[in-house]
C-alpha atoms as a PDB file:
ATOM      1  CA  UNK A   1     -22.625  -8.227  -2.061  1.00  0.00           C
ATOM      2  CA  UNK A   2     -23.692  -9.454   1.032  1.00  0.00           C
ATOM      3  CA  UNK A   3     -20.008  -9.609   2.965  1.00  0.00           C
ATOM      4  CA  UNK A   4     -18.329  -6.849   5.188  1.00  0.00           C
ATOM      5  CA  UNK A   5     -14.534  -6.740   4.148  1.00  0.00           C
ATOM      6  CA  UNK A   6     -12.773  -6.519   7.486  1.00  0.00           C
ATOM      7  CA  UNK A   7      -9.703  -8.025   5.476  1.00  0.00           C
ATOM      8  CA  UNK A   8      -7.208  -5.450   7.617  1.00  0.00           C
ATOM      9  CA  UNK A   9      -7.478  -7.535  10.830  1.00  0.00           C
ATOM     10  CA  UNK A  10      -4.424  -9.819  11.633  1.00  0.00           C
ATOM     11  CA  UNK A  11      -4.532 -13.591  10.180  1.00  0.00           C
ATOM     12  CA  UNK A  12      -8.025 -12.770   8.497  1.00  0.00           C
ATOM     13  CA  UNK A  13      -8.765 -14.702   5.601  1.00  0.00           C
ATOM     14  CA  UNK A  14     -11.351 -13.206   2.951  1.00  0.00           C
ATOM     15  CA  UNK A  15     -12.485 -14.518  -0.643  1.00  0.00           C
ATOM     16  CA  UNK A  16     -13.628 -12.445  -3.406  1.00  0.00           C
ATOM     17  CA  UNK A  17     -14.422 -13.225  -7.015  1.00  0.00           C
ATOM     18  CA  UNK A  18     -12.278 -16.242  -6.626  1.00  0.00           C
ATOM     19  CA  UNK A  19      -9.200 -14.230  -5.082  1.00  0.00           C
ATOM     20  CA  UNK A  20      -8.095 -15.429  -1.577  1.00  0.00           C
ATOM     21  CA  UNK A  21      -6.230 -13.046   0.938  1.00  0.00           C
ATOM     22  CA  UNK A  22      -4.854 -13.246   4.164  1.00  0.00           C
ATOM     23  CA  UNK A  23      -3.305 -10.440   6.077  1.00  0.00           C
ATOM     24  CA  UNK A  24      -0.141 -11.515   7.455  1.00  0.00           C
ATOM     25  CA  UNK A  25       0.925  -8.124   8.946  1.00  0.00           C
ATOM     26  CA  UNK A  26      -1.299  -5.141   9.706  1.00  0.00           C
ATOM     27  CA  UNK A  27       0.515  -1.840  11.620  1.00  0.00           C
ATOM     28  CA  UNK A  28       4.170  -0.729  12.172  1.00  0.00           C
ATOM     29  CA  UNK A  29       7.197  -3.180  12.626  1.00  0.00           C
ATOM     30  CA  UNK A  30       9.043  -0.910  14.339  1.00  0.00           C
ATOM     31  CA  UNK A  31       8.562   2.508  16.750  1.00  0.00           C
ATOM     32  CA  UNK A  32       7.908   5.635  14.810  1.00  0.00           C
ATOM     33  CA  UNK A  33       7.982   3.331  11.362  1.00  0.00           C
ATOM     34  CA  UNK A  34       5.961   3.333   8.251  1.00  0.00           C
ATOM     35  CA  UNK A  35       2.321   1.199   8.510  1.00  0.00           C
ATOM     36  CA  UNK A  36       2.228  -1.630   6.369  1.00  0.00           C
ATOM     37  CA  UNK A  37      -0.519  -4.119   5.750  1.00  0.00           C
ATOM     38  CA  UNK A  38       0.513  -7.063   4.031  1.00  0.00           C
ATOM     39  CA  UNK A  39      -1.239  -9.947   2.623  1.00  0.00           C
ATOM     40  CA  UNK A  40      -0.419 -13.414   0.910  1.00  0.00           C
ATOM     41  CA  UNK A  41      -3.123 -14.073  -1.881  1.00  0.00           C
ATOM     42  CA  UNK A  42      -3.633 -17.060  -4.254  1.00  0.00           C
ATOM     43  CA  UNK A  43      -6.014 -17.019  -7.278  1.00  0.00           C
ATOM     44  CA  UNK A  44      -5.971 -18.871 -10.533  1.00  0.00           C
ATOM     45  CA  UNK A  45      -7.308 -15.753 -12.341  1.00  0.00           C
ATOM     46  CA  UNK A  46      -4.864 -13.224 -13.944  1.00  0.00           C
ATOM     47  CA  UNK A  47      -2.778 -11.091 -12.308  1.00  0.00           C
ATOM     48  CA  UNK A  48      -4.173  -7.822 -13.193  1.00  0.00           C
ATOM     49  CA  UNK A  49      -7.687  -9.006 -12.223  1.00  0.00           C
ATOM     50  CA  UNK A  50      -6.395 -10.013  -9.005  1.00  0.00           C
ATOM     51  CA  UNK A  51      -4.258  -6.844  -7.844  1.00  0.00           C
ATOM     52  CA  UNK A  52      -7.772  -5.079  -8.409  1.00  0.00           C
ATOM     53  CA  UNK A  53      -9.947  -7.171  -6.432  1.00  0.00           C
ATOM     54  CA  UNK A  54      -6.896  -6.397  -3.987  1.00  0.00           C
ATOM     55  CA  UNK A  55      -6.688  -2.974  -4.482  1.00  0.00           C
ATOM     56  CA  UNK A  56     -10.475  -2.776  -3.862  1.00  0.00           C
ATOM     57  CA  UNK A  57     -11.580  -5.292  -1.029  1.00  0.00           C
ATOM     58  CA  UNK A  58      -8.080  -6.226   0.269  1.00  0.00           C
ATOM     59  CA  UNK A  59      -6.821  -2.540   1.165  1.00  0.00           C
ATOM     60  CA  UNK A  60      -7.558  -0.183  -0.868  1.00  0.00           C
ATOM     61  CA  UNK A  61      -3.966   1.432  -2.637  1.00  0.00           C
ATOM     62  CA  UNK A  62      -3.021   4.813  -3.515  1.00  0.00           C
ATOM     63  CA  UNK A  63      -0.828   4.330  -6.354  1.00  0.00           C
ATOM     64  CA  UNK A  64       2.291   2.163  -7.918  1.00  0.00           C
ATOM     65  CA  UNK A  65       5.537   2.168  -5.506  1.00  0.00           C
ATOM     66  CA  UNK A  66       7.557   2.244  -8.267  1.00  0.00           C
ATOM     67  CA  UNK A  67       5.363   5.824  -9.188  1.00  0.00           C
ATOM     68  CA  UNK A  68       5.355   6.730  -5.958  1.00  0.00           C
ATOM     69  CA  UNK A  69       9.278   6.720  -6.031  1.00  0.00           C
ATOM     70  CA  UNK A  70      10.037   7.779  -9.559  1.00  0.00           C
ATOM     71  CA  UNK A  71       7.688  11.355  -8.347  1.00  0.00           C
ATOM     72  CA  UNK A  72       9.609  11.344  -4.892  1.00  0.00           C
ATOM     73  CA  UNK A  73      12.639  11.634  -6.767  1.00  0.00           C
ATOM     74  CA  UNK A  74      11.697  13.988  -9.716  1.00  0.00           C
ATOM     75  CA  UNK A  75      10.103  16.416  -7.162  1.00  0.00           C
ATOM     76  CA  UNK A  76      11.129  15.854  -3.401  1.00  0.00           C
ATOM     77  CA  UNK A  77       8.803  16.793  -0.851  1.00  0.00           C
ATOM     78  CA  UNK A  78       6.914  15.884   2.199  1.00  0.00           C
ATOM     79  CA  UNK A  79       3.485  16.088  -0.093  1.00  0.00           C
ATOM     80  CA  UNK A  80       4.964  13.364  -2.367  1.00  0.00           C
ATOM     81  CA  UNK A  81       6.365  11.423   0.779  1.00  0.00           C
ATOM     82  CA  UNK A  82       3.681  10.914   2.725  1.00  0.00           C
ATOM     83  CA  UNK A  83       1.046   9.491   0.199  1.00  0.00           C
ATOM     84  CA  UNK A  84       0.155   5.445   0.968  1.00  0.00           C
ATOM     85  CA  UNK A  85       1.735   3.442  -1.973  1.00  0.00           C
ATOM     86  CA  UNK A  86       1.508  -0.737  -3.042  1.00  0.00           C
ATOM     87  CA  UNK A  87       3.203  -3.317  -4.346  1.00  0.00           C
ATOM     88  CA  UNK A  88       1.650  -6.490  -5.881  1.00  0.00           C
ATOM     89  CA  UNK A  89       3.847  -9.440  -6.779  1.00  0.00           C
ATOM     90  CA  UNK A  90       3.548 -12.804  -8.476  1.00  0.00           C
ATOM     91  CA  UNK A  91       5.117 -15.403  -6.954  1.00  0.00           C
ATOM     92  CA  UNK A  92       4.240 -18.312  -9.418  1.00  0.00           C
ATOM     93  CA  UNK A  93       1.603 -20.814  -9.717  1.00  0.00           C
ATOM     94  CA  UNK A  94      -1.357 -18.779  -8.373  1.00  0.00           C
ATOM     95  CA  UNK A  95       0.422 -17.050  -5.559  1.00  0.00           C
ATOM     96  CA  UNK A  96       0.842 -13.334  -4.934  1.00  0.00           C
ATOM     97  CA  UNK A  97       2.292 -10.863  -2.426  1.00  0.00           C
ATOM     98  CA  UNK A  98       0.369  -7.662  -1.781  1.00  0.00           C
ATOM     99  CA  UNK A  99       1.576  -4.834   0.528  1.00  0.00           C
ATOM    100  CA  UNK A 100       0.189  -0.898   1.253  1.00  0.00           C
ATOM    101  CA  UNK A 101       2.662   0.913   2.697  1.00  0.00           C
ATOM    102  CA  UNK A 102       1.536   4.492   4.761  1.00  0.00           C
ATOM    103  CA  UNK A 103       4.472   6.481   5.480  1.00  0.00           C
ATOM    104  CA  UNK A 104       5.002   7.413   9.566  1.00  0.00           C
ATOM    105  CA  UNK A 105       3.398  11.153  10.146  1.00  0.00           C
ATOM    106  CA  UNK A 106       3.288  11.063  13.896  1.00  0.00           C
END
């Protein structure tokens, strides 16, 4: 593959194996908040296909939110709160929503 995947960057638009992402958001929202790196993607290909082209050129996830939550409840601790977790939605006709959140450890 001949392209470097800067896809991180603000606004920056990158196409892989027919999945298109932009990153909307890149950082904290807030002082002293969690990092999150979000991105709008469209693709006609499936939807698991496409979270793993995210999940590998986009930004590359940790694991499930909804794990990541279901172990932070089971077993609270600051191990299990401060891993990096995703989320990958559909949002109809080709369109997705893809977000890695890092928890603040300042």
């Amino acid at each position: 593959m001949d392209w470097i995947i800067t896809a991180h960057i603000d606004n920056q638009t990158k196409t892989v194996d027919g999945v298109t992402f932009t990153n909307i958001h890149s950082g904290q929202k807030c002082a002293y908040g969690d990092s999150f790196y979000e991105y709008e993607v469209t693709s006609e290909k499936p939807d698991e296909f496409v979270k793993n082209v995210c999940c590998e050129f986009a930004y590359k996830c940790a694991l499930p939110a909804s794990q990541w939550r279901e172990e932070n409840r089971a077993k609270p601790s600051m191990e299990n709160h401060f891993r990096s977790h995703f989320e990958f939605e559909s949002r109809g006709e080709g369109r997705f929503f893809y977000r890695v959140t890092s928890p603040f450890a300042d």
